[in-house]
Protein backbone atom coordinates (compact mmCIF):
# COMPACT_ATOMS: atom_id res chain seq x y z
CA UNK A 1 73.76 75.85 124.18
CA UNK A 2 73.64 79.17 122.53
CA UNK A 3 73.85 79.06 118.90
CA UNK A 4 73.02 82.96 118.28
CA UNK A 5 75.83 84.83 116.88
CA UNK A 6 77.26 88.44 118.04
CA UNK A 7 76.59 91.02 115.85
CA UNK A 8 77.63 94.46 115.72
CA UNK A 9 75.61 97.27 113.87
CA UNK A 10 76.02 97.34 109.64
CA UNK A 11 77.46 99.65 108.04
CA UNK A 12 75.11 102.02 106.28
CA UNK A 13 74.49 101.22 102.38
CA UNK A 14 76.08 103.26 99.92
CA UNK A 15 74.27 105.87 97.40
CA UNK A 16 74.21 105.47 93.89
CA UNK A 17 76.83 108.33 93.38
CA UNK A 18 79.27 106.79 95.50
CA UNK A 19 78.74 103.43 93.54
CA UNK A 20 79.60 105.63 90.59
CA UNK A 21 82.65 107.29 92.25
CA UNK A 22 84.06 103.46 93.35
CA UNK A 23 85.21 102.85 89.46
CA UNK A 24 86.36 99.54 88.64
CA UNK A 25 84.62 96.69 87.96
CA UNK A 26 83.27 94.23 90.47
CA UNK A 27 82.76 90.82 90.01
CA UNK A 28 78.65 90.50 90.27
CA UNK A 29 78.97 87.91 92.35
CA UNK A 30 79.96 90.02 95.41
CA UNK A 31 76.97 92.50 94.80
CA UNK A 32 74.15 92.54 97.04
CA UNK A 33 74.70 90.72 100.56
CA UNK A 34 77.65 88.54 100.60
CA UNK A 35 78.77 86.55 103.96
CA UNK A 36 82.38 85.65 103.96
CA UNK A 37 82.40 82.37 106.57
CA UNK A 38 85.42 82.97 108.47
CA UNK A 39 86.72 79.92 110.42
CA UNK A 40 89.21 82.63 113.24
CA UNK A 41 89.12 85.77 114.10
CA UNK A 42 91.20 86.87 111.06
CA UNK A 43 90.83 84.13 108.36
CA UNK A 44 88.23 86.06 106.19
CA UNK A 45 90.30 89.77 106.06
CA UNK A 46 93.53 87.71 105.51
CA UNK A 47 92.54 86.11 103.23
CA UNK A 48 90.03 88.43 101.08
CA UNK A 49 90.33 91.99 103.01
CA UNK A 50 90.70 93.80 99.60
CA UNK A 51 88.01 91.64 97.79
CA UNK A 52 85.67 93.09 100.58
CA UNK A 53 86.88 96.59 100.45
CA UNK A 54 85.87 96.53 96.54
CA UNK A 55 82.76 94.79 97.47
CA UNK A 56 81.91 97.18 99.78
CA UNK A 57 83.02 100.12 97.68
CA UNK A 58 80.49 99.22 94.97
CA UNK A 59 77.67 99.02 97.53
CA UNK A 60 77.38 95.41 98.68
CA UNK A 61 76.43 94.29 102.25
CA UNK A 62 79.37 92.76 103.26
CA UNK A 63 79.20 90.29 106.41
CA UNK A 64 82.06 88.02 107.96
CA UNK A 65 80.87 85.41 110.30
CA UNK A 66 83.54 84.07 112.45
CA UNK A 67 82.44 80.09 113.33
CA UNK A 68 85.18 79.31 115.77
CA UNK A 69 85.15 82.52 118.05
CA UNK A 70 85.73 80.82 121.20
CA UNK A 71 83.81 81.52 124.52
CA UNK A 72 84.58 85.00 126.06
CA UNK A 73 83.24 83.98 129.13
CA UNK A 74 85.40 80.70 129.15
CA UNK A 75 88.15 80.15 131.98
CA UNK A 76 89.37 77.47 130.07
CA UNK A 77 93.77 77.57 130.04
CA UNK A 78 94.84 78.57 126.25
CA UNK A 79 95.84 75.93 124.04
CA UNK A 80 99.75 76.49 122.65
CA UNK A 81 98.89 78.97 120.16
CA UNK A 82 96.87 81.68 122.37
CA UNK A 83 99.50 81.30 124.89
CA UNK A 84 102.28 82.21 122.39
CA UNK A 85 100.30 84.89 121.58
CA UNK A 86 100.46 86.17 125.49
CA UNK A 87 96.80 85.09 127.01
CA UNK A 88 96.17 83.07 130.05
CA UNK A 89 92.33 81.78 129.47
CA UNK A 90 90.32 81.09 126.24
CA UNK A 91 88.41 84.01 127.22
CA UNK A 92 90.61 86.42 127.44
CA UNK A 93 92.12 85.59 123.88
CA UNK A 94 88.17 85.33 122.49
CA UNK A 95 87.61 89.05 124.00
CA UNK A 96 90.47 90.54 122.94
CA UNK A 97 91.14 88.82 119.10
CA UNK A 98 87.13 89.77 118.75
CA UNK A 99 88.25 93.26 119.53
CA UNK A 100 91.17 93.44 116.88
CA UNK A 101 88.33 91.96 114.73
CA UNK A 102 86.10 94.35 115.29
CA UNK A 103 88.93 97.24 113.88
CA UNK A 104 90.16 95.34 111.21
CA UNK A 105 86.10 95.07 109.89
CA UNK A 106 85.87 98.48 110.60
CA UNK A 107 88.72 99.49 108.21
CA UNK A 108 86.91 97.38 105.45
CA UNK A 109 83.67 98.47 106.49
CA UNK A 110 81.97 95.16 107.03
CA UNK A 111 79.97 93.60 109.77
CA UNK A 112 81.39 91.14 112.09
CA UNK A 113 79.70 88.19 113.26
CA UNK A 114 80.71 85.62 115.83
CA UNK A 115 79.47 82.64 117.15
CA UNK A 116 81.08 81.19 120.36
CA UNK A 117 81.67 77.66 119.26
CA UNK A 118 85.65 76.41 120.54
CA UNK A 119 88.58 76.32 117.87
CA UNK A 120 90.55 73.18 118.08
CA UNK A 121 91.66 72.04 120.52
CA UNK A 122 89.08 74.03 123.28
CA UNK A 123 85.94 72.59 124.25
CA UNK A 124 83.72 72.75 120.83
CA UNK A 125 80.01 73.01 122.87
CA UNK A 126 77.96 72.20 119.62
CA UNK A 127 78.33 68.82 117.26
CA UNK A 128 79.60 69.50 113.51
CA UNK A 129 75.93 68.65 112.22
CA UNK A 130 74.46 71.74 114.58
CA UNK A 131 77.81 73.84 114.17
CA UNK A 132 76.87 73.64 110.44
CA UNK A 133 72.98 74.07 111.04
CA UNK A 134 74.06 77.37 112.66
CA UNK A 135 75.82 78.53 109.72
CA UNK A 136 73.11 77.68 107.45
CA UNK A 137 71.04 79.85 109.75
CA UNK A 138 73.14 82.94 110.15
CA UNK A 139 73.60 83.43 105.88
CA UNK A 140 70.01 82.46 104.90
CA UNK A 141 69.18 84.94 101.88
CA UNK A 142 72.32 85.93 101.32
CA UNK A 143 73.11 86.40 97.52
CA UNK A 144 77.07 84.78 98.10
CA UNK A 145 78.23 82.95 100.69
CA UNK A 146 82.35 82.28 100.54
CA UNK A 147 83.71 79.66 102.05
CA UNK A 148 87.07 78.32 103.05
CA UNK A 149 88.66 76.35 99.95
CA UNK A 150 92.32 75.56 100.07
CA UNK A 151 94.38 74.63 101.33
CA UNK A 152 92.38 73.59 104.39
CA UNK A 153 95.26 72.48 106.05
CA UNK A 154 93.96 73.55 109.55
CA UNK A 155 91.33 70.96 111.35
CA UNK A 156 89.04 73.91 111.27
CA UNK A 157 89.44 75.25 108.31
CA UNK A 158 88.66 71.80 106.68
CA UNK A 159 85.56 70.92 108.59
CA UNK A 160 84.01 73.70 107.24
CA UNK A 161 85.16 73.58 103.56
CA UNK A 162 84.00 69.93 103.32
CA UNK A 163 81.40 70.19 105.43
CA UNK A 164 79.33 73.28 104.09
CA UNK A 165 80.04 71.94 100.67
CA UNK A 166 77.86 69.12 101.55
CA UNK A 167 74.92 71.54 102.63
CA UNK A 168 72.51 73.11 100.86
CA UNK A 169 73.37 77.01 101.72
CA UNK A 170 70.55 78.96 100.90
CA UNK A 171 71.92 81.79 98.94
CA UNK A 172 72.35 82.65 94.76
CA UNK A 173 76.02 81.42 94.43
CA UNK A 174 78.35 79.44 96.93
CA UNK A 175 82.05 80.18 96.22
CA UNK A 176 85.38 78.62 97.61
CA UNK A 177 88.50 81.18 99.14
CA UNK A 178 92.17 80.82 99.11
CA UNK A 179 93.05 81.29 102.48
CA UNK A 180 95.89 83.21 103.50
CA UNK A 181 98.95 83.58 104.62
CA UNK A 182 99.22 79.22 104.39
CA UNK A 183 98.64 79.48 100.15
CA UNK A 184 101.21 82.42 100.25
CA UNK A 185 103.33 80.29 102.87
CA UNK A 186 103.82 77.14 100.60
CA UNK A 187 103.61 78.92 97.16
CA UNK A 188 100.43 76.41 96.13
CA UNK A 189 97.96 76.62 93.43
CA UNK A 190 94.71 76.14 94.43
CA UNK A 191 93.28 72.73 94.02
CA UNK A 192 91.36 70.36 96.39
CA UNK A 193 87.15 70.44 96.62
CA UNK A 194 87.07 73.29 93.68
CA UNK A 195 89.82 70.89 91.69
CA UNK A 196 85.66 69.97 90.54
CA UNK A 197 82.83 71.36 89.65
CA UNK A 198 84.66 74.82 90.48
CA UNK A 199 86.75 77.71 88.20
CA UNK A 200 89.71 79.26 90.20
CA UNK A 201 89.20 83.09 89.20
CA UNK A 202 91.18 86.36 90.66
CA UNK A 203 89.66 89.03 92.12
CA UNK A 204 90.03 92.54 90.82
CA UNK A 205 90.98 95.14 93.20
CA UNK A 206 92.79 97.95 93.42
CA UNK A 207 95.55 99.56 94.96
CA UNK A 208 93.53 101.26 97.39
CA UNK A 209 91.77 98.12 98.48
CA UNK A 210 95.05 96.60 99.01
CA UNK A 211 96.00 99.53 101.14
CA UNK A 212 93.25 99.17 103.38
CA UNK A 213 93.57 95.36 103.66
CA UNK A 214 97.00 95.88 104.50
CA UNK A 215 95.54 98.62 107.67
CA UNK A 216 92.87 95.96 108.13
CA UNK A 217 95.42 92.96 109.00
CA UNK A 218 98.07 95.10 111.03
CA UNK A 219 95.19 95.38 113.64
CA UNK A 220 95.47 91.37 114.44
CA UNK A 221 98.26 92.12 116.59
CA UNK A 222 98.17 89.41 118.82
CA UNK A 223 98.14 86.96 115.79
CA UNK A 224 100.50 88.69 113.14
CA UNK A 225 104.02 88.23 114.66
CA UNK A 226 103.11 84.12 115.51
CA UNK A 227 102.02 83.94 112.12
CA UNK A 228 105.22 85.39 110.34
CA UNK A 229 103.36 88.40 108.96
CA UNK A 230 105.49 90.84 111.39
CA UNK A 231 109.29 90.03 112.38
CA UNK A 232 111.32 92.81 114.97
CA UNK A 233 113.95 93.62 112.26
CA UNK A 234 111.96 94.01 109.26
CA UNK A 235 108.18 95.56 110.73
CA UNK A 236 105.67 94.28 108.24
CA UNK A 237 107.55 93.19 105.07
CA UNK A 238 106.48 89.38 104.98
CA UNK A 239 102.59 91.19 105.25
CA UNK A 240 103.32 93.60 102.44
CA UNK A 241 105.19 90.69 100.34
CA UNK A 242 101.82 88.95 100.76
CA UNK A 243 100.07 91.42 99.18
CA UNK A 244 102.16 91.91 96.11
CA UNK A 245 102.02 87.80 95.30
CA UNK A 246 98.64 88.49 95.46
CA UNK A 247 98.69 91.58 93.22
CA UNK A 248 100.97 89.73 90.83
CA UNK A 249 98.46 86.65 90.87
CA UNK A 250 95.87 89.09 89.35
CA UNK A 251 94.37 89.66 92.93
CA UNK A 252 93.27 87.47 95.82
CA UNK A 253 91.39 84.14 94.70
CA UNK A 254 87.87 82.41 94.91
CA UNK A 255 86.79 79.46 92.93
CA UNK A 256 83.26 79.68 91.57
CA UNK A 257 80.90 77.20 90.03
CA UNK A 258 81.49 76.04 86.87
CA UNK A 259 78.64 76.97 84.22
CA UNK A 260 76.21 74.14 83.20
């Protein structure tokens, strides 16, 4: 079993002066190296792309790890959802959503990661204990690790909310991510494993961050149309009506700890 992830080259690190030029104030807690832990190949830019294009604006390191990536080599038939989305084997859906990936985290200008573990319902080939040993792993030293927080409606999504939130991540601050489009979907305010211990805060961004997370999720192509984002009469109007909740929400969401 090969628990090393994929990993493409990082972007270089930004001067000073173009820290300067950014404007805006960034949270500090997405300064330095931050690893967004992505569950699919699109959870992490839907659901923070212009939290990361600020980030990475200001000069942070900004790393998405993809968990559930699938095996690129597998010949394993697709499960319902890659077939709707027009592939005939898991690895021809792992190679080619990796690849929209890989342009969508080039608009942002972060790093993608991906490890080849199976989303439900494809063969996993690791345990949860060494799927979440692997994570540990991959975002050692990292000062903020973000991690899937509500609604966690998917299988997925939830085994790694609860499950990294029983590990000890070694990194300055853990925090918990709205994931979208399912929050946007069903209107919800965030609640469930931050409901404790946690402070729902928005994220500032800008306009221009929102612009490039809208670039950033038009490039999952094979996923957008299955998951409402683009219809045939109306292009890309559910994506953009995403993005102005989120605007008038103050900006996409992450729960962080609660001082003590």
């Amino acid at each position: 079993m090969d628990l090393a992830a994929n990993r493409t080259a990082a972007p270089p690190a930004r001067t000073r002066s173009a820290r300067a030029r950014a404007g805006g104030a960034l949270d500090e807690r997405l300064q330095g190296r931050v690893v967004v832990v992505s569950p699919h190949l699109d959870d992490a830019v839907l659901s923070l792309g212009a939290a990361l294009a600020h980030a990475v604006e200001a000069g942070s390191q900004v790393e998405v790890l993809t968990v559930f990536g699938c095996e690129p080599a597998s010949n394993a038939p697709t499960d319902p959802w890659d077939r709707k989305s027009g592939f005939v084997t898991e690895g021809e859906a792992a190679q080619k959503r990796r690849a929209e990936d890989r342009e969508a985290c080039s608009i942002l200008g972060v790093t993608p990661r991906w490890f080849n573990f199976g989303a439900e319902p494809y063969e996993r080939r690791a345990s949860t204990p060494e799927i979440l040993t692997a994570i540990q792993t991959a975002v050692a030293g990292a000062d903020t690790v973000l991690i899937p927080g509500h609604p966690l409606a998917h299988h997925d999504h939830a085994t790694l909310g609860h499950g990294l939130l029983t590990e000890t991540l070694n990194c300055r601050v853990v925090g918990l991510y709205v994931e979208q489009p399912y929050a946007f979907d069903r209107r919800l305010t965030p609640r469930g494993p931050a409901a404790t211990g946690f402070t729902w805060q928005p994220v500032t961004a800008h306009s221009r961050h929102r612009r490039k997370k809208l670039e950033a999720v038009k490039q999952y192509r094979s996923q957008i149309g299955s998951l409402g984002l683009r219809q045939p009469a109306v292009g890309h109007l559910r994506l953009r009506m995403m993005l102005w909740y989120e605007a008038r929400q103050g900006g996409e969401t992450i729960a962080w700890p609660k001082a003590t």
